[in-house]
C-alpha atoms as a PDB file:
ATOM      1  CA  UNK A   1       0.000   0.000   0.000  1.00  0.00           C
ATOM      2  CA  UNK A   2       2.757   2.439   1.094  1.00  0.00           C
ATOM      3  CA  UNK A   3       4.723   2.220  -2.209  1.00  0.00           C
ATOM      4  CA  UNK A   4       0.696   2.469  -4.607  1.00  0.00           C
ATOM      5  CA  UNK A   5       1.025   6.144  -2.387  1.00  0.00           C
ATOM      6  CA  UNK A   6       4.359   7.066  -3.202  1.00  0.00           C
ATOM      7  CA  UNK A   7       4.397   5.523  -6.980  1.00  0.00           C
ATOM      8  CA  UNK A   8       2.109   6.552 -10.151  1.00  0.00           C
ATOM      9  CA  UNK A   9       2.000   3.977 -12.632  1.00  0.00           C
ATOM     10  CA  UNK A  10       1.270   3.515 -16.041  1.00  0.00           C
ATOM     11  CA  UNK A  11      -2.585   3.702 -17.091  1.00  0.00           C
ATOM     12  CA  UNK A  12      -2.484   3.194 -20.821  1.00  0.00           C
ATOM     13  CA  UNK A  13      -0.346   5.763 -22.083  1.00  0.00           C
ATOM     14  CA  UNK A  14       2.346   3.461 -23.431  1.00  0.00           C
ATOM     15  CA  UNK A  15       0.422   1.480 -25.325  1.00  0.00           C
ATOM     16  CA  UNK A  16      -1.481   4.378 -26.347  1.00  0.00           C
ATOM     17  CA  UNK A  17       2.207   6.170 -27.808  1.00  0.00           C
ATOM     18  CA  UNK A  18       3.332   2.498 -29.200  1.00  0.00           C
ATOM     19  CA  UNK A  19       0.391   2.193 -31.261  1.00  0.00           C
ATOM     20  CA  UNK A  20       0.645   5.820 -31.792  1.00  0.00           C
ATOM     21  CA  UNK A  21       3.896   6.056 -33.733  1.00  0.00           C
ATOM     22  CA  UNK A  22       3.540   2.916 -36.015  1.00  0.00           C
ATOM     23  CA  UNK A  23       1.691   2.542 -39.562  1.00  0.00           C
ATOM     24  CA  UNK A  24      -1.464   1.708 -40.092  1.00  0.00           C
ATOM     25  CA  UNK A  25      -1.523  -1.438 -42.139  1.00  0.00           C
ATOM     26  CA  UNK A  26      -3.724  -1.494 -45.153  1.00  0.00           C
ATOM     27  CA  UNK A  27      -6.026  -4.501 -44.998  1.00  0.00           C
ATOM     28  CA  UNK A  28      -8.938  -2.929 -47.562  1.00  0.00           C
ATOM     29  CA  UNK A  29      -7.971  -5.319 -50.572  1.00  0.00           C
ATOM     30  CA  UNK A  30      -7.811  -8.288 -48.239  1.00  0.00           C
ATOM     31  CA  UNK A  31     -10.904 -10.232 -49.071  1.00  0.00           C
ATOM     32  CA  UNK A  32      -9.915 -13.495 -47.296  1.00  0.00           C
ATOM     33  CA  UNK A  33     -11.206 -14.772 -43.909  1.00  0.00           C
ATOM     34  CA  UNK A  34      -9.558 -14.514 -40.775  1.00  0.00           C
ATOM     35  CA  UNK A  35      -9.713 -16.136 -37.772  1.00  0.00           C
ATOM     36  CA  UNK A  36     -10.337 -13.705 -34.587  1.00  0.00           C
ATOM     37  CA  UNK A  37      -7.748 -14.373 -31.548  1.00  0.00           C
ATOM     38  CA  UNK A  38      -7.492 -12.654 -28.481  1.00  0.00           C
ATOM     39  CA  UNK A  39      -3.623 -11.447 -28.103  1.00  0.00           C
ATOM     40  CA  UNK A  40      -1.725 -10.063 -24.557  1.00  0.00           C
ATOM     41  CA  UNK A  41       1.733  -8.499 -24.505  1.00  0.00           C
ATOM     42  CA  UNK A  42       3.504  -7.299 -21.545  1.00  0.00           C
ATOM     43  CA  UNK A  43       7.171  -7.117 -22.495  1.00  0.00           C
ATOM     44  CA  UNK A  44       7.845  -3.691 -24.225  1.00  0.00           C
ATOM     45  CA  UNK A  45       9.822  -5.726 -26.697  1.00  0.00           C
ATOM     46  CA  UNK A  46       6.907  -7.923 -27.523  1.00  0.00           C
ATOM     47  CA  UNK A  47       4.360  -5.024 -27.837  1.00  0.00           C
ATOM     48  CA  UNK A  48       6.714  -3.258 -30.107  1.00  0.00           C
ATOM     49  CA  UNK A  49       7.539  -5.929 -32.489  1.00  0.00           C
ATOM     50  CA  UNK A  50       3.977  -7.047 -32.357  1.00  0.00           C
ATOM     51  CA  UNK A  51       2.672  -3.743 -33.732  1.00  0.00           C
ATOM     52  CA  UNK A  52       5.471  -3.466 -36.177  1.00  0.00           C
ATOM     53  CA  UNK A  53       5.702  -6.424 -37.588  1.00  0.00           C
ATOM     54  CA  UNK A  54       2.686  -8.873 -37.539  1.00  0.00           C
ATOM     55  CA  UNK A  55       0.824  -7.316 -40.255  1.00  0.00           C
ATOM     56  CA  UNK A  56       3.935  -7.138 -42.215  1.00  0.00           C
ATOM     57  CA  UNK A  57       3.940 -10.854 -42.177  1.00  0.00           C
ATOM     58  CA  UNK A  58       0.634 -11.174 -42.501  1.00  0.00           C
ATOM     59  CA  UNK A  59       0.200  -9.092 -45.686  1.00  0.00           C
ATOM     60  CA  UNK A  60       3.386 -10.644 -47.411  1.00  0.00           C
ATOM     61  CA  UNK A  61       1.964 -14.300 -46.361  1.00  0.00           C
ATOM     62  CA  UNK A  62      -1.155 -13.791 -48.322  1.00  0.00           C
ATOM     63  CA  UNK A  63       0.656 -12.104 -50.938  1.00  0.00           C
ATOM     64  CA  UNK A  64       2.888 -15.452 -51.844  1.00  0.00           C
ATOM     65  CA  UNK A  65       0.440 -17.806 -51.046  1.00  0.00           C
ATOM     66  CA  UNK A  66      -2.874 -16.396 -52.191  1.00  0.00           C
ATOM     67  CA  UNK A  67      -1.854 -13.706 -54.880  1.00  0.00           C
ATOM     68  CA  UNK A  68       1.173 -14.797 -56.348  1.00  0.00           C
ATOM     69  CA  UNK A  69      -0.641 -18.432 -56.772  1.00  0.00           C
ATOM     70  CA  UNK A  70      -2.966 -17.129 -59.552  1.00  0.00           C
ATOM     71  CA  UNK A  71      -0.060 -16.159 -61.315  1.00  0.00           C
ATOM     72  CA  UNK A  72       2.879 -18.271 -60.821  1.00  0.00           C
ATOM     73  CA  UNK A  73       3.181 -21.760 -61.038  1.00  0.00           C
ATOM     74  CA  UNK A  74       2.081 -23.831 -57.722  1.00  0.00           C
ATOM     75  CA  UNK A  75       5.199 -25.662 -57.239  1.00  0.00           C
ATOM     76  CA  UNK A  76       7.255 -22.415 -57.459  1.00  0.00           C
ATOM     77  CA  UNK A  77       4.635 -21.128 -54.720  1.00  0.00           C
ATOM     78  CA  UNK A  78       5.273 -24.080 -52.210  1.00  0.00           C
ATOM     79  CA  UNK A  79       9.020 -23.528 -52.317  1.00  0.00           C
ATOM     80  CA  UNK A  80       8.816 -20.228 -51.621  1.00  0.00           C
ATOM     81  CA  UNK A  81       6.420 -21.059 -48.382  1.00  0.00           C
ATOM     82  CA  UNK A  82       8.497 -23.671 -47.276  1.00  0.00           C
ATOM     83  CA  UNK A  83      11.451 -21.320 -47.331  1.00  0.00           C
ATOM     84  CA  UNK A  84       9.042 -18.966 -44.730  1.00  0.00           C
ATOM     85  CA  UNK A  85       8.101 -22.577 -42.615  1.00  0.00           C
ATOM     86  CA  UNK A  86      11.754 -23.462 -42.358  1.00  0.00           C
ATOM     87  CA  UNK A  87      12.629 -20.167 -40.721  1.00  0.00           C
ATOM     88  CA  UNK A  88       9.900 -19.942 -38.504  1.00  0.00           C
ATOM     89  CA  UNK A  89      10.609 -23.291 -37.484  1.00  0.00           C
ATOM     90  CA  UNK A  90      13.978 -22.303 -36.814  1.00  0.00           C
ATOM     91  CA  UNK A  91      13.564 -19.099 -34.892  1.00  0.00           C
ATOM     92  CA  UNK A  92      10.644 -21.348 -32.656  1.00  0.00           C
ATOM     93  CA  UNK A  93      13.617 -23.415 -31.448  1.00  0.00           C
ATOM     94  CA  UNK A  94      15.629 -20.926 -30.861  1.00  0.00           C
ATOM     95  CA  UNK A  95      12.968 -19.254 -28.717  1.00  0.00           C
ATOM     96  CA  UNK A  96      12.311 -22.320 -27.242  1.00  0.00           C
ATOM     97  CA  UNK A  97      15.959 -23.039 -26.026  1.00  0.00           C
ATOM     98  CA  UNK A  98      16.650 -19.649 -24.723  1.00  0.00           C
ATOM     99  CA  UNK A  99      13.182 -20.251 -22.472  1.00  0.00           C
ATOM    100  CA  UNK A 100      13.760 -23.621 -21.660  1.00  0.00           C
ATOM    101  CA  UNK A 101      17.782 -22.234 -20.789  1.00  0.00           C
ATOM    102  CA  UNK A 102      15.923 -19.521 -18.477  1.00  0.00           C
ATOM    103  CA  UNK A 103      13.482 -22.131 -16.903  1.00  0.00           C
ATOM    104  CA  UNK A 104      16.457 -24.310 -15.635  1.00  0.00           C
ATOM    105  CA  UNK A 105      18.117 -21.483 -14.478  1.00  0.00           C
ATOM    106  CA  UNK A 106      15.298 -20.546 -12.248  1.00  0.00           C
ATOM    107  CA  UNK A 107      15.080 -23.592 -10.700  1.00  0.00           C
ATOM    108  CA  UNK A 108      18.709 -23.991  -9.725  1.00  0.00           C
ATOM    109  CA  UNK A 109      18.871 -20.763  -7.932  1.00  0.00           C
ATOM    110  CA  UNK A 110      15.192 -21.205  -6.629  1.00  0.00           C
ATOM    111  CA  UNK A 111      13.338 -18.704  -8.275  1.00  0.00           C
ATOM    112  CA  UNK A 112       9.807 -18.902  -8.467  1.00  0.00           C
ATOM    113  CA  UNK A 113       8.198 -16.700 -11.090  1.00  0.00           C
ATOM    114  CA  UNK A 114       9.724 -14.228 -13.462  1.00  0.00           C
ATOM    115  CA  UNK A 115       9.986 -10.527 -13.139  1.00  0.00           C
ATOM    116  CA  UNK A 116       6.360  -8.807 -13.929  1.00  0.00           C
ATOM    117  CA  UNK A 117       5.581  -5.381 -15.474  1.00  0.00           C
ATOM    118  CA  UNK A 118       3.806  -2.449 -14.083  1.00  0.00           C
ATOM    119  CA  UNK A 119       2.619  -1.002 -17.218  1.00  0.00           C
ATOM    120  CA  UNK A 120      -0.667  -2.340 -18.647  1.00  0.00           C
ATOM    121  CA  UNK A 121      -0.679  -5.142 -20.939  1.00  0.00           C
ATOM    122  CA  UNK A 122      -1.877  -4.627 -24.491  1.00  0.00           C
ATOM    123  CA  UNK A 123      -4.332  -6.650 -25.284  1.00  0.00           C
ATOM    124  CA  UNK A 124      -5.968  -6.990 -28.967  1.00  0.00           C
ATOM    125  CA  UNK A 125      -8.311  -9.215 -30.960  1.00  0.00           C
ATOM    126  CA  UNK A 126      -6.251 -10.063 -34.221  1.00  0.00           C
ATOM    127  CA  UNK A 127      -7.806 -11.174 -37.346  1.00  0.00           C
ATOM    128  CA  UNK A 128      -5.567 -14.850 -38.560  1.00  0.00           C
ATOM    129  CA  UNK A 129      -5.078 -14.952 -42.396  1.00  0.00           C
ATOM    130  CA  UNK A 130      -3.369 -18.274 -42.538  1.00  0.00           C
ATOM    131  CA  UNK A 131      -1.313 -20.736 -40.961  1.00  0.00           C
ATOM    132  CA  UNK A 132       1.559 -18.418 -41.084  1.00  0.00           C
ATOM    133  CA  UNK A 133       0.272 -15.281 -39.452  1.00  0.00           C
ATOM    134  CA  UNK A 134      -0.533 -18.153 -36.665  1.00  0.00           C
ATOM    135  CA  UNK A 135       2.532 -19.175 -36.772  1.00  0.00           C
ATOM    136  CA  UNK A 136       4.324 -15.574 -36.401  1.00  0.00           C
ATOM    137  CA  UNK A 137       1.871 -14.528 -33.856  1.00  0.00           C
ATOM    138  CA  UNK A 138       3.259 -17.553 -31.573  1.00  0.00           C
ATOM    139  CA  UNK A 139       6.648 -16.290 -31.914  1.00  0.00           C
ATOM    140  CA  UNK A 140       5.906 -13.191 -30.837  1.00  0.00           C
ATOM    141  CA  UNK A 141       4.299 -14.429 -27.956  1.00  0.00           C
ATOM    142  CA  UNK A 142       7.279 -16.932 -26.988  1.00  0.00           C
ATOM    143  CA  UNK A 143       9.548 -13.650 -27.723  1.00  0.00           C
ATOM    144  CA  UNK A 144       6.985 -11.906 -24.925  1.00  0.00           C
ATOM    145  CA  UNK A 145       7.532 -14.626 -22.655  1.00  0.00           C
ATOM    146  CA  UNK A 146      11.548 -14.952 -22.763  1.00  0.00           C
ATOM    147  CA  UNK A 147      11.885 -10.979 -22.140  1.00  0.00           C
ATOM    148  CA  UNK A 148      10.861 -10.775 -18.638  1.00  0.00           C
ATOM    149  CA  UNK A 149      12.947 -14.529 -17.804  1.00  0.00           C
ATOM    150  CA  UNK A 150      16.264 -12.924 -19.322  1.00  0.00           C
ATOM    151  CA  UNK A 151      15.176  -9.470 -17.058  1.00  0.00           C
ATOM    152  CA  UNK A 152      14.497 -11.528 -14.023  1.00  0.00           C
ATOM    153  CA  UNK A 153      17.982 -13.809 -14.108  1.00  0.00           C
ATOM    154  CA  UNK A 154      19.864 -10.315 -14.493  1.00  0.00           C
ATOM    155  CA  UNK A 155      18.202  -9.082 -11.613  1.00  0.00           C
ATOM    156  CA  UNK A 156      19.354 -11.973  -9.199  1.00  0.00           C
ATOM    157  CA  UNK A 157      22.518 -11.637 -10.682  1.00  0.00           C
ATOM    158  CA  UNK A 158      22.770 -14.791 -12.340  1.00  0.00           C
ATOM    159  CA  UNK A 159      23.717 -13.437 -15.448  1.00  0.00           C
ATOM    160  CA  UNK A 160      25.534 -10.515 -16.750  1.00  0.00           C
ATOM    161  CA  UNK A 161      23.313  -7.068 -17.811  1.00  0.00           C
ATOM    162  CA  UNK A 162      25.655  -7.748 -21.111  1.00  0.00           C
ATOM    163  CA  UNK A 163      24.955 -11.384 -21.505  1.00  0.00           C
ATOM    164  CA  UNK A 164      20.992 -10.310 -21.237  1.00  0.00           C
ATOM    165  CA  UNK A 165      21.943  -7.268 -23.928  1.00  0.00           C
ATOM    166  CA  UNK A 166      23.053  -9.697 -26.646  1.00  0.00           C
ATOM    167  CA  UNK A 167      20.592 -12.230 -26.006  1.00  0.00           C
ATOM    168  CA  UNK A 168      17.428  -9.982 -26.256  1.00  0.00           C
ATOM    169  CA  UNK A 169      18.401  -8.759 -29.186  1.00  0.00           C
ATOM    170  CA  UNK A 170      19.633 -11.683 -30.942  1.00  0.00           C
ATOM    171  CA  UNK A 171      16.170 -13.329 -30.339  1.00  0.00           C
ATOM    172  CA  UNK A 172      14.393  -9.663 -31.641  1.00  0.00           C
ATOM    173  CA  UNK A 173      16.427  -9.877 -34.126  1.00  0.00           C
ATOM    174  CA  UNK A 174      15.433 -13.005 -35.134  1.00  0.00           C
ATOM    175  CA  UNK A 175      11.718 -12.971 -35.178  1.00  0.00           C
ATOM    176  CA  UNK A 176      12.266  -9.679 -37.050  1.00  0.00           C
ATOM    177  CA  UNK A 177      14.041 -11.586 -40.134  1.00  0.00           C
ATOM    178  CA  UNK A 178      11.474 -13.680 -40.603  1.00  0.00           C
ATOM    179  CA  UNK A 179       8.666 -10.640 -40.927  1.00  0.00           C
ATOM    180  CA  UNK A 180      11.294  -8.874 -43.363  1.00  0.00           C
ATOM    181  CA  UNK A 181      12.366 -12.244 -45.141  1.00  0.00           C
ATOM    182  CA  UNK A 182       8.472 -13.155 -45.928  1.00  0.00           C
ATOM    183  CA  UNK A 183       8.059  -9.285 -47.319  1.00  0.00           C
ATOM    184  CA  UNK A 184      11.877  -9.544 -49.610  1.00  0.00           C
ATOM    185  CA  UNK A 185      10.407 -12.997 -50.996  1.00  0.00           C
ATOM    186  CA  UNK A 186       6.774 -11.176 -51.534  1.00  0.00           C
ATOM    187  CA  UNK A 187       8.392  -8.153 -53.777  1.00  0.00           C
ATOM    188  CA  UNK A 188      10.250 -10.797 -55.670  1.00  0.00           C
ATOM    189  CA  UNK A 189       7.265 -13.070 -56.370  1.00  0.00           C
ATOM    190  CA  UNK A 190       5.949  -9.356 -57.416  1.00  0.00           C
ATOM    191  CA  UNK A 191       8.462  -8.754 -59.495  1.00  0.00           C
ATOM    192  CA  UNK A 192       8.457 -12.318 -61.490  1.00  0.00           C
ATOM    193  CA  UNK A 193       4.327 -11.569 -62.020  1.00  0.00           C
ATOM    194  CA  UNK A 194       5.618  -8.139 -63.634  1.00  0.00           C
ATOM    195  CA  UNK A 195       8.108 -10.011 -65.782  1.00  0.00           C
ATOM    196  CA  UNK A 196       5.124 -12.309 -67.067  1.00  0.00           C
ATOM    197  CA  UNK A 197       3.474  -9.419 -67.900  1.00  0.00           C
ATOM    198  CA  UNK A 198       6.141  -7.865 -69.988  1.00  0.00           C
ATOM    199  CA  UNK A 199       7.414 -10.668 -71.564  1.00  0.00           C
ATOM    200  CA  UNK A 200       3.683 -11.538 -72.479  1.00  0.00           C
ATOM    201  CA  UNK A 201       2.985  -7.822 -73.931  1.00  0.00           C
ATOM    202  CA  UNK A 202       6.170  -8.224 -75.728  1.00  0.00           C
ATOM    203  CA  UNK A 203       5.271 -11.554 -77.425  1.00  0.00           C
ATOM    204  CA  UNK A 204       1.292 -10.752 -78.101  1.00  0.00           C
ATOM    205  CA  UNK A 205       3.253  -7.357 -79.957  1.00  0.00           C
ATOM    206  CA  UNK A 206       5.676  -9.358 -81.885  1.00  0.00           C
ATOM    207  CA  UNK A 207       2.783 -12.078 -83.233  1.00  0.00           C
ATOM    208  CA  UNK A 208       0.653  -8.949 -84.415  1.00  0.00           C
ATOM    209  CA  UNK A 209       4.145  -7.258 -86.197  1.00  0.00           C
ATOM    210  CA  UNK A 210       4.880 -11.305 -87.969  1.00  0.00           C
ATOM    211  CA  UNK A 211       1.110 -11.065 -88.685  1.00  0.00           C
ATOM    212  CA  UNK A 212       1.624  -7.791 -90.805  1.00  0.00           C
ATOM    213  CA  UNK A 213       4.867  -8.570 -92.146  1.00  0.00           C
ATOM    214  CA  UNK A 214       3.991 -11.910 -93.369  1.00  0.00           C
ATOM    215  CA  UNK A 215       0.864 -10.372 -94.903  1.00  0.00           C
ATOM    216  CA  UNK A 216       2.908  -7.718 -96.899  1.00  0.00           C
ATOM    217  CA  UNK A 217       5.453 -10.450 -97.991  1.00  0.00           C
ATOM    218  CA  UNK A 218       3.537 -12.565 -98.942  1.00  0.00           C
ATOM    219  CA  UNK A 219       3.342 -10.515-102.674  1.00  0.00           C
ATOM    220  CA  UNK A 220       7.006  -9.867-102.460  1.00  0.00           C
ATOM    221  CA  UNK A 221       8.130 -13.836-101.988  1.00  0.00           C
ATOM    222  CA  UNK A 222       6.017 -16.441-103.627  1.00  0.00           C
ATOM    223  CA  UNK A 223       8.071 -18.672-102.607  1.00  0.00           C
ATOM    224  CA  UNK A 224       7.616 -17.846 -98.910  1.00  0.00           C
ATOM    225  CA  UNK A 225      10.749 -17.764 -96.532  1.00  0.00           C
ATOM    226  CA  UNK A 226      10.699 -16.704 -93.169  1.00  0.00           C
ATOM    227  CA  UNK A 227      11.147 -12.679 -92.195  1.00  0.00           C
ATOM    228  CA  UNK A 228      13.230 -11.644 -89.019  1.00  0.00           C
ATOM    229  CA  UNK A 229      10.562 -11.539 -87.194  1.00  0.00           C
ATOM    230  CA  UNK A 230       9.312 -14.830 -87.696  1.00  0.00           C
ATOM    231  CA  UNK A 231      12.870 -16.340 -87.118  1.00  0.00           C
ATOM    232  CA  UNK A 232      12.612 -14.555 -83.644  1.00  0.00           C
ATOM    233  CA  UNK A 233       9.105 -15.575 -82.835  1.00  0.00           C
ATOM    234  CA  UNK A 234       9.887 -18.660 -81.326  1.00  0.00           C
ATOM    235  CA  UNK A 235      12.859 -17.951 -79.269  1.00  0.00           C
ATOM    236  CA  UNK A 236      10.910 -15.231 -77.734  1.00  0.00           C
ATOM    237  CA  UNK A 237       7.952 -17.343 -76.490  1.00  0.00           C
ATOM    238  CA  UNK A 238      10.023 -19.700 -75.296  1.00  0.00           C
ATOM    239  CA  UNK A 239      11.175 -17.151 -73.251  1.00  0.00           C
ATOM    240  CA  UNK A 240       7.739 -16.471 -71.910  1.00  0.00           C
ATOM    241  CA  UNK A 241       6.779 -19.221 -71.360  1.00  0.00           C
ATOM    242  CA  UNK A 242       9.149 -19.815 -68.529  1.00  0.00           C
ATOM    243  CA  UNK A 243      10.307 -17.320 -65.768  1.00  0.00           C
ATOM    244  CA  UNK A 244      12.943 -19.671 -63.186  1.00  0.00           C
ATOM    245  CA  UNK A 245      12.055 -18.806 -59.849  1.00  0.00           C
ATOM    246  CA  UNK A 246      14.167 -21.271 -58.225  1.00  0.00           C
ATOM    247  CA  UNK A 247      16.441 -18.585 -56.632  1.00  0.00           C
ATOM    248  CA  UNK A 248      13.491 -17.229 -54.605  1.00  0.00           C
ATOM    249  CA  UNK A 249      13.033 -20.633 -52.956  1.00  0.00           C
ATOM    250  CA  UNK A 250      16.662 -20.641 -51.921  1.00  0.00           C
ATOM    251  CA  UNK A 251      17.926 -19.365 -47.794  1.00  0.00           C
ATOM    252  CA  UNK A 252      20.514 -17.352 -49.953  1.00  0.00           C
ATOM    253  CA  UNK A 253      18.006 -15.222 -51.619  1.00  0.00           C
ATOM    254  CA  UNK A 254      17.597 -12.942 -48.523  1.00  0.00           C
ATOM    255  CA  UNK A 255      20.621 -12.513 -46.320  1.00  0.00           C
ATOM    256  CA  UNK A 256      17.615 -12.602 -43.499  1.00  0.00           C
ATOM    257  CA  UNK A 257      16.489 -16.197 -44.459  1.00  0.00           C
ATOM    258  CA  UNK A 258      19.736 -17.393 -43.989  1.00  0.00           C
ATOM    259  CA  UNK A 259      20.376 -16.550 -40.759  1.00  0.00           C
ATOM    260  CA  UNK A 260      20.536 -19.676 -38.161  1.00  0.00           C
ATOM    261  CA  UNK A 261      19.332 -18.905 -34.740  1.00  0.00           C
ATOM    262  CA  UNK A 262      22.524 -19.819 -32.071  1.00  0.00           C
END
C-alpha cells in the first residue's frame, strides 16, 4: 500500500504512444477470412515488435500464397512457403531453447516466477489470415515470454546485464528476419508476375508485327521464306513461357532467411 502512495504507474499511455507512432496497415484489398484471436503483450519488446511487424507478415503471407498463386506456377509457390516454414521453425527453437535455458536457471537458484511489469498489458483481438500469421503470432508471444525470464535472471545476478543485452536482441532480431524475409520474398514473387506481364505484352506485340509482315510479304516472296521476325518468334515465347524462380526458394536469396538462430 505504502509504495501504490508514493508511486504513479502507467494507465495506458504506453500502449497508447506504441500504437501511436507505427503505420497503419492497409487490410482494404484483403478479401480473405480470418480467424479472430485474443492477443496479450507485456514485455515492451513484444508489444513493439507485435505492432510493427505482424501485419507485415501477414500481408506478405497472403501475398505469396494467395496472390502470387494465380499467377505463378504452384510448385514455385510451395518452395517459396516452405522457405518462410523453415525459418519460422527455426527461430521457434531458438525461442524455445533460450526459455527452456531460463526455466532451468530458475530452478537452480530457486526462483519462483519471473519478473512482472507495471505497465498495462496490451491486449488486442487479431484477425488470422493463414497458418503463417498463426505461426508468427506464436513467436511473438514466446519472444513476450523470454523478455521478462532474461530481465528476471539479471536481476538476481545470475547473469551478466551484457549477456541479457546480446541475447534480447539476438532473439528480436530473429523474429524480425522472418517478418522482413516473408516481405523480400513477396516483392520478388511481385516482381516475377511483372516479368510475365512484360514478356507476355512483348510476345502478343511481336505475333501482331509477324502477322503484318507476313501479310505484306507474302506478294514480295512467292516462294515464302521466313522474315526476321518470324525467325525470332519462337525464341521469344520460349522465353515467356518460362520465368525460373528457383532462386526465390533458396535461404541465400535474402541474407535474413539465412540466418541460423545460435
Amino acid at each position: 500500500m505504502a509504495e501504490a502512495d508514493i508511486v504513479r504507474h502507467d494507465q495506458g499511455g504506453v500502449n497508447a504512444r506504441i500504437l501511436a507512432k507505427e503505420n497503419k496497415a492497409d487490410f482494404r484489398r484483403i478479401e480473405a477470412a480470418s480467424v479472430k484471436m485474443k492477443a496479450t503483450f507485456r514485455s515492451a519488446e513484444g508489444k513493439r515488435m507485435f505492432v510493427r511487424y505482424f501485419n507485415t507478415l501477414q500481408l506478405s503471407a497472403h501475398f505469396i500464397s494467395v496472390i502470387a498463386r494465380t499467377r505463378v506456377d504452384h510448385a514455385d509457390v510451395a518452395r517459396v512457403e516452405a522457405v518462410m516454414q523453415e525459418q519460422m521453425d527455426k527461430v521457434g527453437a531458438a525461442l524455445d531453447k533460450a526459455i527452456d535455458g531460463a526455466e532451468a536457471l530458475f530452478s537452480a537458484h530457486g526462483i519462483a516466477a519471473p519478473a512482472t511489469y507495471d505497465t498495462l498489458p496490451l491486449e488486442v483481438e487479431v484477425g488470422v489470415l493463414s497458418s503463417f500469421g498463426l505461426r508468427y503470432l506464436e513467436l511473438l508471444q514466446k519472444l513476450d515470454q523470454a523478455m521478462p525470464m532474461l530481465q528476471t535472471l539479471e536481476i538476481f545476478r545470475i547473469i551478466t546485464t551484457q549477456v541479457v543485452d546480446i541475447e534480447r536482441a539476438g532473439l528480436k532480431r530473429k523474429v524480425r528476419d522472418v517478418a522482413n524475409g516473408a516481405r523480400s520474398l513477396a516483392t520478388r514473387m511481385r516482381r516475377v508476375m511483372n516479368t510475365f506481364d512484360e514478356r507476355r505484352s512483348l510476345t502478343l506485340s511481336d505475333r501482331a508485327g509477324t502477322v503484318a509482315s507476313g501479310e505484306m510479304g507474302a506478294a514480295e516472296e512467292p516462294d515464302g521464306g521466313l522474315s526476321p521476325h518470324e525467325s525470332n518468334g519462337d525464341a521469344r515465347g520460349d522465353a515467356t513461357s518460362t520465368v525460373d524462380v528457383v532462386e526465390l526458394a533458396t535461404p541465400s536469396a535474402s541474407p535474413a532467411l539465412s540466418a541460423t538462430p545460435t
